[in-house]
Structure formats: C-alpha cells, structure tokens
C-alpha atoms as a PDB file:
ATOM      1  CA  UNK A   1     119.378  99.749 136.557  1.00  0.00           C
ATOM      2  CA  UNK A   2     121.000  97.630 133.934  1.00  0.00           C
ATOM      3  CA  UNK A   3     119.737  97.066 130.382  1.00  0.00           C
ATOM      4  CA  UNK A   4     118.880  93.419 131.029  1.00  0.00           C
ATOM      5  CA  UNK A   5     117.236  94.401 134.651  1.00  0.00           C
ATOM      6  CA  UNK A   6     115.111  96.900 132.553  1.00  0.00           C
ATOM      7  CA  UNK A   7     114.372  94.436 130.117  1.00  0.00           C
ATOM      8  CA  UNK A   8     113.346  92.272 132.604  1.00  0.00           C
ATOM      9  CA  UNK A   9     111.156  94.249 134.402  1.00  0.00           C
ATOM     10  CA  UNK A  10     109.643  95.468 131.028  1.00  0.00           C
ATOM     11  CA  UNK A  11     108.475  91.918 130.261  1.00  0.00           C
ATOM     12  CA  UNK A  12     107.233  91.471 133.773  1.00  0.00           C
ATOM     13  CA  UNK A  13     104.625  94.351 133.683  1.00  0.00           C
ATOM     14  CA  UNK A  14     103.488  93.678 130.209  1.00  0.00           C
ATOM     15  CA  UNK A  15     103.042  89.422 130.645  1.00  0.00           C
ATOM     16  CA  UNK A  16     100.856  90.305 134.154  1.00  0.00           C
ATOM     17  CA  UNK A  17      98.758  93.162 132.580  1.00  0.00           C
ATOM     18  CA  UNK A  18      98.159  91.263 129.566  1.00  0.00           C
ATOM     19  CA  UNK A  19      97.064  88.660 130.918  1.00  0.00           C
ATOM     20  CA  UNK A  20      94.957  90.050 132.938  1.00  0.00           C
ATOM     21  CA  UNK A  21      93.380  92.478 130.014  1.00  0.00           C
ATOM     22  CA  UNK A  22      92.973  89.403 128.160  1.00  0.00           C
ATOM     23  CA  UNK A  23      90.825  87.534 131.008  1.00  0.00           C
ATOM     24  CA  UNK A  24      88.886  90.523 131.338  1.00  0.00           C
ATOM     25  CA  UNK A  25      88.114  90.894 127.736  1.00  0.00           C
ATOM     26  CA  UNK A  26      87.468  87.073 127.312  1.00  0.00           C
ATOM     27  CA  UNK A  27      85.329  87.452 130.020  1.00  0.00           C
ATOM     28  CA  UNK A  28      83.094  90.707 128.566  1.00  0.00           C
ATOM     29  CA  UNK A  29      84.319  93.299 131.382  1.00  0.00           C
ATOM     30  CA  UNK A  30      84.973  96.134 129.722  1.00  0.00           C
ATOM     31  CA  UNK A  31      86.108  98.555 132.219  1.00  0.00           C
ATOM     32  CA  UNK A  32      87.913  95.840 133.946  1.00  0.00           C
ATOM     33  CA  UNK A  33      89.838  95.889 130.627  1.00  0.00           C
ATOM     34  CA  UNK A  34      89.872  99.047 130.150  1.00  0.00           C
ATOM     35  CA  UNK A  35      91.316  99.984 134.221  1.00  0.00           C
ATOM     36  CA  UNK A  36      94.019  97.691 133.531  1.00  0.00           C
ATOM     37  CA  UNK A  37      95.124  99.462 130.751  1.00  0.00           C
ATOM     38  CA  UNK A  38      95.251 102.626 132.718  1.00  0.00           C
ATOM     39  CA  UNK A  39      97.495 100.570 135.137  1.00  0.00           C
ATOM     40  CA  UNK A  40      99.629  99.522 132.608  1.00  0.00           C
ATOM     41  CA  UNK A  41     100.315 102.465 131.564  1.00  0.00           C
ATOM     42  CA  UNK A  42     100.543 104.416 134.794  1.00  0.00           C
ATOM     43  CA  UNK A  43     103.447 101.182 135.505  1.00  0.00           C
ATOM     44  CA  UNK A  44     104.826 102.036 132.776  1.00  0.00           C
ATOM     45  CA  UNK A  45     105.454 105.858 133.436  1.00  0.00           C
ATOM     46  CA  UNK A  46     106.633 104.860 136.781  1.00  0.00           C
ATOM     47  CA  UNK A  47     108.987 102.584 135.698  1.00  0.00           C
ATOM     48  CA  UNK A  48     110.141 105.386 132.645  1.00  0.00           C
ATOM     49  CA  UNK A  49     110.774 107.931 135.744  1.00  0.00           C
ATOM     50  CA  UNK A  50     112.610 105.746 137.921  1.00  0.00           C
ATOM     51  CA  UNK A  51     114.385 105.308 134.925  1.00  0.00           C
ATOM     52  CA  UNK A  52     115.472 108.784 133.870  1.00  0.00           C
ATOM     53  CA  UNK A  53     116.187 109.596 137.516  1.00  0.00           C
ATOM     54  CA  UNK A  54     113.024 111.886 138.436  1.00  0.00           C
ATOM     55  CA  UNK A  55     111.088 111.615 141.224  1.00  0.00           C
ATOM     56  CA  UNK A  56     107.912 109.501 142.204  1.00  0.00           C
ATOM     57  CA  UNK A  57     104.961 111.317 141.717  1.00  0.00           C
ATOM     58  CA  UNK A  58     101.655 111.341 143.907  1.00  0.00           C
ATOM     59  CA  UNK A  59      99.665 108.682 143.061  1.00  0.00           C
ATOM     60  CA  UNK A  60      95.864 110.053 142.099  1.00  0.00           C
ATOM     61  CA  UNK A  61      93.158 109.319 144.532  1.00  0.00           C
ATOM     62  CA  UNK A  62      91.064 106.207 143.611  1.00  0.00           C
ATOM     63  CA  UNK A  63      86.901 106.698 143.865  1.00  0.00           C
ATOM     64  CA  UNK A  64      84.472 107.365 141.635  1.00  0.00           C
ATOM     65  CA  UNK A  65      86.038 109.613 139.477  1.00  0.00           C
ATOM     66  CA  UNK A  66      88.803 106.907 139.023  1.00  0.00           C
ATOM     67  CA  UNK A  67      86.169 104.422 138.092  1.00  0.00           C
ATOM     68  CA  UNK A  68      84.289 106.949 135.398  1.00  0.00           C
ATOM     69  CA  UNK A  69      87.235 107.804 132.930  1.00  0.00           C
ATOM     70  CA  UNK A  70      87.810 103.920 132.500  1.00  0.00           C
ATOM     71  CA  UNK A  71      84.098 103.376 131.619  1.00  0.00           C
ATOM     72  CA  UNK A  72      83.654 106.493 129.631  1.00  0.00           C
END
C-alpha cells in the first residue's frame, strides 16, 4: 500500500464515521455515538495491521455484551 493509498483510505474511514458520530450525537443517541466510535477504532486497528503486515484477527462476537461496554 502506497502512502497516498493509505492516506486515502485514512480519510475515508474518518469522513464516514464522523459523520455518522455526528448524526448520532445531533440526534441524542448516545450509544449509537458511542458504538461508532468503537468501530472507528476497531477500522482503524485493522487498517494499522494490514499495514504492518500482521494478520487479520477474529472479529469479537456481536450480542449483548457488545451492546453493554458502548452504553456503560
């Protein structure tokens, strides 16, 4: 991956979650906000893997439990 194809990709992830964390704040949905964070940063840390060449990891099961840390 080039610089400018990382750069790229960068801005891509950040523009849709932020836009959707801001509609979620506008609209007073906390853990809405607050589970696209968690994606964000869980893009993020993909993306950072991929990058440095280590392997995928599992992604964690989504339920309940998923649904507490975001409100907590």
């Amino acid at each position: 991956m080039t610089r400018d194809q990382l750069a790229a990709e960068l801005l891509r992830i950040s523009k849709l979650q932020l836009s959707d964390i801001t509609r979620a704040v506008k609209n007073g949905e906390k853990s809405i906000a607050l589970n696209e964070v968690v994606d964000l940063a869980r893009r993020l840390n993909r993306l950072a893997d991929a990058v440095a060449g280590r392997p995928a990891q599992a992604l964690p099961a989504s339920g309940p439990d998923a649904s507490a840390h975001a409100e907590a």
